[in-house]
Every structure is written in C-alpha cells, then in structure tokens.
Protein backbone atom coordinates (compact mmCIF):
# COMPACT_ATOMS: atom_id res chain seq x y z
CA UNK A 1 156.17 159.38 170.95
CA UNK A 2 154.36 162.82 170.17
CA UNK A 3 154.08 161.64 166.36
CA UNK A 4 152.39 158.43 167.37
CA UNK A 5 150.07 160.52 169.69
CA UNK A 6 149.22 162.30 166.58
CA UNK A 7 148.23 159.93 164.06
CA UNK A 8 144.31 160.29 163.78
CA UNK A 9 145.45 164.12 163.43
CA UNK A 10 147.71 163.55 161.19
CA UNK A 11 145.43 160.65 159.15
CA UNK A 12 142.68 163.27 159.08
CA UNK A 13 144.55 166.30 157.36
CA UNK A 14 146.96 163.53 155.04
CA UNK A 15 143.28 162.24 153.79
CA UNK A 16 141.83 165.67 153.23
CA UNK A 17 144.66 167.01 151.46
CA UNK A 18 145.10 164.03 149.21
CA UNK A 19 141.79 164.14 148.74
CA UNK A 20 141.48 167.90 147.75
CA UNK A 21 144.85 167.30 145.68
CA UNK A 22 143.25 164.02 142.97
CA UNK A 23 139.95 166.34 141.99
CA UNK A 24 141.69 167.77 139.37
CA UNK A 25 142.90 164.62 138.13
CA UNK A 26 139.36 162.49 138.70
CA UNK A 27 137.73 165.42 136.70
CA UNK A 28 140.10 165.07 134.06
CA UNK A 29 138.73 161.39 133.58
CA UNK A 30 135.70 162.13 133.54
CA UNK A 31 135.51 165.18 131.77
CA UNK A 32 139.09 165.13 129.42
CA UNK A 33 139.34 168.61 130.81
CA UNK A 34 141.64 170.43 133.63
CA UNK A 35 140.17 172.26 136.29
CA UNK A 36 142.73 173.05 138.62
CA UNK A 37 140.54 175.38 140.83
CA UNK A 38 139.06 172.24 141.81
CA UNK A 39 142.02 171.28 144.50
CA UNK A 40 140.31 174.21 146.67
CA UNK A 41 136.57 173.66 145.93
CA UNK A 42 134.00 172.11 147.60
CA UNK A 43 132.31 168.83 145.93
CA UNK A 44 133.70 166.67 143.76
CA UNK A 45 135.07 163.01 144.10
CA UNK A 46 136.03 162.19 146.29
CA UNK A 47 134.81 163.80 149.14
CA UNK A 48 137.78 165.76 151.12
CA UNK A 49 135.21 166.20 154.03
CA UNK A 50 134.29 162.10 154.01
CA UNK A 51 138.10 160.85 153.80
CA UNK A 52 138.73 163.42 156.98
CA UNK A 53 136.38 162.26 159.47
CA UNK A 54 136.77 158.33 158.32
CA UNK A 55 140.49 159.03 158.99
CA UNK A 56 140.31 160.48 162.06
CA UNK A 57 137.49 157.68 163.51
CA UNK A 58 139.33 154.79 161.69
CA UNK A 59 143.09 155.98 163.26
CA UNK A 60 141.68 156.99 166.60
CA UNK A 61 140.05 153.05 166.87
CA UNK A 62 143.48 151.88 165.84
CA UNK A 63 145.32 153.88 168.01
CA UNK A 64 142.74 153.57 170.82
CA UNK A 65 141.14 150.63 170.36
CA UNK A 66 137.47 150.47 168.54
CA UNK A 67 135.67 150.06 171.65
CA UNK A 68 136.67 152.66 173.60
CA UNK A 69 134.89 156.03 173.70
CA UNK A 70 136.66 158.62 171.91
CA UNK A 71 136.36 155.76 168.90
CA UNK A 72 132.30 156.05 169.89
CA UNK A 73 132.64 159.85 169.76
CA UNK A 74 134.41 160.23 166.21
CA UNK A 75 132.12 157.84 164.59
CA UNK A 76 129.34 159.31 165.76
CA UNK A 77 131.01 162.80 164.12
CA UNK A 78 131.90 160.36 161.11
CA UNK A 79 128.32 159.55 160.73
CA UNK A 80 127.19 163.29 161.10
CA UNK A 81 129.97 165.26 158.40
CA UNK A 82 129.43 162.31 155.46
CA UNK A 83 125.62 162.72 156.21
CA UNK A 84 125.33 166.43 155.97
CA UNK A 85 127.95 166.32 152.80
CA UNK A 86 125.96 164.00 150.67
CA UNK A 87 122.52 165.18 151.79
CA UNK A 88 121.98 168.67 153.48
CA UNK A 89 124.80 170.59 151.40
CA UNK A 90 124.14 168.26 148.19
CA UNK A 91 120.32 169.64 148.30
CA UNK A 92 121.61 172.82 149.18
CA UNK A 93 123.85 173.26 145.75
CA UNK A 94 120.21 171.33 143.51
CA UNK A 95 118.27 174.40 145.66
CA UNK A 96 120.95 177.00 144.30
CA UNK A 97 120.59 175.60 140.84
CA UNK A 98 116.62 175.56 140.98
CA UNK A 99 116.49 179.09 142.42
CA UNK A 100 118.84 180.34 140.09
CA UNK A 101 116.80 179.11 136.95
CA UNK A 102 114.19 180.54 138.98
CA UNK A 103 115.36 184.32 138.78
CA UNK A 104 116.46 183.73 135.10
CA UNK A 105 113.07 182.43 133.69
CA UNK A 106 111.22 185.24 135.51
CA UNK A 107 113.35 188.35 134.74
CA UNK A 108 112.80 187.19 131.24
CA UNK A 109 109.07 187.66 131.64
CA UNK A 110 109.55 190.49 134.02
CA UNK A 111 112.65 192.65 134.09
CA UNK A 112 111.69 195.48 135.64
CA UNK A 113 110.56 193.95 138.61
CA UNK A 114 114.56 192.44 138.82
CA UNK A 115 116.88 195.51 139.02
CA UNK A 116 118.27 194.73 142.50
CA UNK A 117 121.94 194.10 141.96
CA UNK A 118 121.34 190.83 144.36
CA UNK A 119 119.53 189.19 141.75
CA UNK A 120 122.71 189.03 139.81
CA UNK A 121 124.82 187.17 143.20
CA UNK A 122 125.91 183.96 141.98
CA UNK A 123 125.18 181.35 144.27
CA UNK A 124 127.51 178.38 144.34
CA UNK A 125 126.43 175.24 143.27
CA UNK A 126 128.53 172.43 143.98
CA UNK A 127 128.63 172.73 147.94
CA UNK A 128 127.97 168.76 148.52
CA UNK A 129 128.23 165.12 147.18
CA UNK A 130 126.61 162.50 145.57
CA UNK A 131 126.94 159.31 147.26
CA UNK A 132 129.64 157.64 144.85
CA UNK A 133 131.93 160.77 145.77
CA UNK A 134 131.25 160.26 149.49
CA UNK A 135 132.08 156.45 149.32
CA UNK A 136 135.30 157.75 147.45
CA UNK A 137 136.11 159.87 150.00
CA UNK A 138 134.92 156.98 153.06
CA UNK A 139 138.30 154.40 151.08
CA UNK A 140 140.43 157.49 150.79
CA UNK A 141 140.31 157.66 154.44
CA UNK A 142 140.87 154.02 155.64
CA UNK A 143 143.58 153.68 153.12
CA UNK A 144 145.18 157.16 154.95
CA UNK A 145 144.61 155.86 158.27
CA UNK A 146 146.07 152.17 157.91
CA UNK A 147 148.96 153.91 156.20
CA UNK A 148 149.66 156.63 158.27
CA UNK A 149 149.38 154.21 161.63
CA UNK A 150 150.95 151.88 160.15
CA UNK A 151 154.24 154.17 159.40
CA UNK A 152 154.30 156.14 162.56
C-alpha cells in the first residue's frame, strides 16, 4: 500500500534519472562522440527537468484521478518547470554565450582595461532546452508514469 501511495514520487525521480542516464547515449548519435559528464549536466535531450514534472502530474491524475485538485496543482507546476527550461534558462545559457564573446572581442581591443580575474569566470552555457529536448523529456515522462502505475 505505501508503494502505491508513492507512485507519482516514484514516476517523477524513475523519469529524471532515466532521463539524466540516455544524454550520453543521445549525444553519441548526434555527435559520434562520448560525453559521459553529460548524465549530471544540465540541458540536453531530453529534458530530465520536463520528464519529472510530466511524471509526477501524469501519475498523480492516474492515481488521483485527472480532475481532482492536486492533478490541477501539478499541472499547473508542469506547465511552469517545462516553461522556464525551454525559455528563461535556454535564454539564459544564448545570454552567457553572447556575453562571453562579449568580454573576448573587447579585451582584444582593450586588455588593460580586463585584468580582473572575474573576467576569466566561465559562465555555463547549456543551462536550458530547446523545444525538441523538452518534448523529449514531456514522452519520457508519460511513458515513466504509465509504467511505473501500471507495475505498482
């Protein structure tokens, strides 16, 4: 009885763990190179944040039933995480790449005005998604929750 009380927990950390565990192996498609660090980055397909929330909203309706509140209250969370991870944080990482070009191009024209050690801080790029790797991550997590409601 406790497991079954737990399967939109459960769905939600099974989806972002599988989800953090392919990377490597959709990079490796796409690129015909390994990148292992990938299985604890942020970005990439498909989206580890996505396949959590759909999980959790998807196994709660199931488990719950999709009209009843909670359901309304992890959509609405649903709706909020896969917006912010394919549009705040995505613009976020292009900012980080523009600003970082930024500081290159002008302590090329002017390197004594950039001697500050911060102007050397590597800011991290990939902190979001592009939509495909959001949608990726939206399947990951109904195929988690059906399964993992459906065996528990």
């Amino acid at each position: 009885m406790i497991l079954r009380s737990m399967r939109p927990f459960i769905s939600a950390m099974t989806a972002a763990v599988l989800a953090q565990l392919v990377k490597p192996f959709f990079y490796y498609i796409h690129s015909k190179e390994w990148h292992w660090k990938l299985v604890g980055a942020s970005g990439g397909f498909p989206s580890s944040h996505s396949a959590l929330v759909t999980a959790l909203a998807i196994s709660v309706g199931i488990t719950e039933q999709f009209r009843s509140s909670i359901f309304a209250v992890t959509l609405g969370l649903a709706v909020i995480v896969i917006y912010d991870a394919a549009n705040v944080r995505y613009y976020s990482g292009q900012n980080a790449k523009v600003t970082q070009q930024l500081i290159r191009d002008l302590k090329e024209r002017y390197p004594d005005l950039f001697t500050d050690p911060v102007y050397e801080t590597k800011l991290k790029q990939v902190l979001g998604h592009k939509w495909r790797e959001v949608i990726g991550g939206i399947i990951l997590g109904i195929i988690t929750a059906l399964a993992v409601t459906n065996l528990l």
